[in-house]
Protein backbone atom coordinates (compact mmCIF):
# COMPACT_ATOMS: atom_id res chain seq x y z
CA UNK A 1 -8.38 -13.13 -6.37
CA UNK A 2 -9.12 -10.08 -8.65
CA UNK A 3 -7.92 -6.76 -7.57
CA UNK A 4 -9.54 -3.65 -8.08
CA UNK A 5 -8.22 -2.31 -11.29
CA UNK A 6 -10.51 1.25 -10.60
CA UNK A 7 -7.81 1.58 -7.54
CA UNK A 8 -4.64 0.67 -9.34
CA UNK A 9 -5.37 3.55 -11.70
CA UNK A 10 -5.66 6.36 -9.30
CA UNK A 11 -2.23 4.71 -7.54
CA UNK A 12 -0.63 4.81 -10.98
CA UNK A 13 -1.60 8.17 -11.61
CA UNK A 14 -0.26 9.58 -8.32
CA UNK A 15 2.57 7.63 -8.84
CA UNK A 16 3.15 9.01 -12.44
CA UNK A 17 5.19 11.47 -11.41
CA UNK A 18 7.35 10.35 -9.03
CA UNK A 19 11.11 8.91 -10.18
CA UNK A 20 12.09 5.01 -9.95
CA UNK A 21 8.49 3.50 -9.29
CA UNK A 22 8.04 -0.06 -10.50
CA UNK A 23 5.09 -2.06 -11.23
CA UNK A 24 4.88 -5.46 -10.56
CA UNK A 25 2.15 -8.43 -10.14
CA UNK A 26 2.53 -10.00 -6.54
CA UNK A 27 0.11 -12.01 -4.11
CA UNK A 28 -2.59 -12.57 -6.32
CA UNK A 29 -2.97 -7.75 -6.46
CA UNK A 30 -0.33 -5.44 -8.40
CA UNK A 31 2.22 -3.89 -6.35
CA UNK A 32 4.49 -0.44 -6.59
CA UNK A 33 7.76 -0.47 -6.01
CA UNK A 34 9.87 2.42 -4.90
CA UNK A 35 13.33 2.19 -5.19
CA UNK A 36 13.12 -1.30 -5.84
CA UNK A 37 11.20 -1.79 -2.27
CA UNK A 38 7.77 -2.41 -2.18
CA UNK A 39 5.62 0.66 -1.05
CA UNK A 40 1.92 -0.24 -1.71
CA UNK A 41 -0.25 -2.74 -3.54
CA UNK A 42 -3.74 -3.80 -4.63
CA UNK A 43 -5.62 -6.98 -2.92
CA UNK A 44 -9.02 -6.99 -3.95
CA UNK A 45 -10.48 -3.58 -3.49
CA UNK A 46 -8.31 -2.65 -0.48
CA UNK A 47 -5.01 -1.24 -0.21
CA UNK A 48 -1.75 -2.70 1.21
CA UNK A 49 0.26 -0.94 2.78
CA UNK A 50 3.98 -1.15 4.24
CA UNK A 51 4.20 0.76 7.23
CA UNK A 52 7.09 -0.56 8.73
CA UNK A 53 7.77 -2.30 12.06
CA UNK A 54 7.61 0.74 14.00
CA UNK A 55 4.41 2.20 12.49
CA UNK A 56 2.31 -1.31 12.73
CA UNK A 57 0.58 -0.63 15.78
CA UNK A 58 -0.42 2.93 15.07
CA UNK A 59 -1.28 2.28 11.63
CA UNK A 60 -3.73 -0.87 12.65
CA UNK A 61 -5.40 2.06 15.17
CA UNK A 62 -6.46 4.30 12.60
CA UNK A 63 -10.08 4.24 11.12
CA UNK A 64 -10.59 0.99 8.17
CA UNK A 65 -6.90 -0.78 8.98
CA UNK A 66 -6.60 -3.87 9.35
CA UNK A 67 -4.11 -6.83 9.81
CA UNK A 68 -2.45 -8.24 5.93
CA UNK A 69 -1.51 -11.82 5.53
CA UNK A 70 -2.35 -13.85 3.34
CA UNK A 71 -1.63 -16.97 4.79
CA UNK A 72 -3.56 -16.33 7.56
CA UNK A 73 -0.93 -15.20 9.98
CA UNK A 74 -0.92 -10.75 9.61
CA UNK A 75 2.79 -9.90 8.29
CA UNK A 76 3.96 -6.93 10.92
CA UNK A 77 4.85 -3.80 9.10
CA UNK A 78 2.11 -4.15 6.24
CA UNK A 79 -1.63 -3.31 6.61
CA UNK A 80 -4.78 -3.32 4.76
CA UNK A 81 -6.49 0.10 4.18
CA UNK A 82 -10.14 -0.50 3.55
CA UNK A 83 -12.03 0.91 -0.08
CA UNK A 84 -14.11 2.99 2.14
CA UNK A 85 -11.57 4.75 4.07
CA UNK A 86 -9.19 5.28 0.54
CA UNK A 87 -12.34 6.44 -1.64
CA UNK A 88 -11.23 10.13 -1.53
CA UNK A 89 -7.91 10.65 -3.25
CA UNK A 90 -6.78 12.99 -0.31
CA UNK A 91 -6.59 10.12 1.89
CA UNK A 92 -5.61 8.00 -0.42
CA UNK A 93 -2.52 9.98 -1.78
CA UNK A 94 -1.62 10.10 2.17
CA UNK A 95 -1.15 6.67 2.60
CA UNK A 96 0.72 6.13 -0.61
CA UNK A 97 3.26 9.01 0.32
CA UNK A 98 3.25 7.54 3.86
CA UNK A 99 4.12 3.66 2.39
CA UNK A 100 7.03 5.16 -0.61
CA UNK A 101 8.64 7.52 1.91
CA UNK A 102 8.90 4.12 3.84
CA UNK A 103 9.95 2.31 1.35
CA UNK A 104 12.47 4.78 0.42
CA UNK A 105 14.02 5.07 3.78
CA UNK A 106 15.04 1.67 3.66
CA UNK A 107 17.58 2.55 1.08
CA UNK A 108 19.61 4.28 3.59
């Protein structure tokens, strides 16, 4: 499957400025890595996002989320943000914030 390369640009330049992010092709997308821990990614023209264990729940209640897995079982603590809900860059530079500060917070 093709990602949406339109979206991977506006994550890279958000990301730009931020210290130890990491790009890397992954299920079929492109994901960013923070602190060598996945943060967010690119399937299709949505965006994945690792909320965490804790978070899954109220993340999958909030407008265009939706279950990830891609082997047709959701993986808990990761969600799908739909291109609708991410096509202002306000929103969209919450979620990525939300899914690194995650990330990051793993390191400890």
């Amino acid at each position: 499957m093709a990602f949406d390369e339109t979206l991977a640009e506006r994550i890279r330049d958000h990301l730009a400025s931020k210290p130890d992010i990491e790009e890397k092709k992954m299920f079929g997308g492109i994901a960013f890595m923070a602190s060598g821990k996945m943060a967010v990614g690119v399937s299709g023209d949505s965006l994945m996002a690792r909320v965490g264990a804790e978070q899954y729940e109220q993340a999958l209640a909030e407008p265009g989320v939706g279950e990830f897995g891609k082997t047709g079982r959701p993986m808990t603590g990761w969600v799908l943000v739909d291109a609708m809900t991410i096509a202002d860059d306000e929103t969209l530079r919450h979620w990525i914030d939300r899914c690194v500060g995650f990330a990051r917070d793993l390191e400890t």
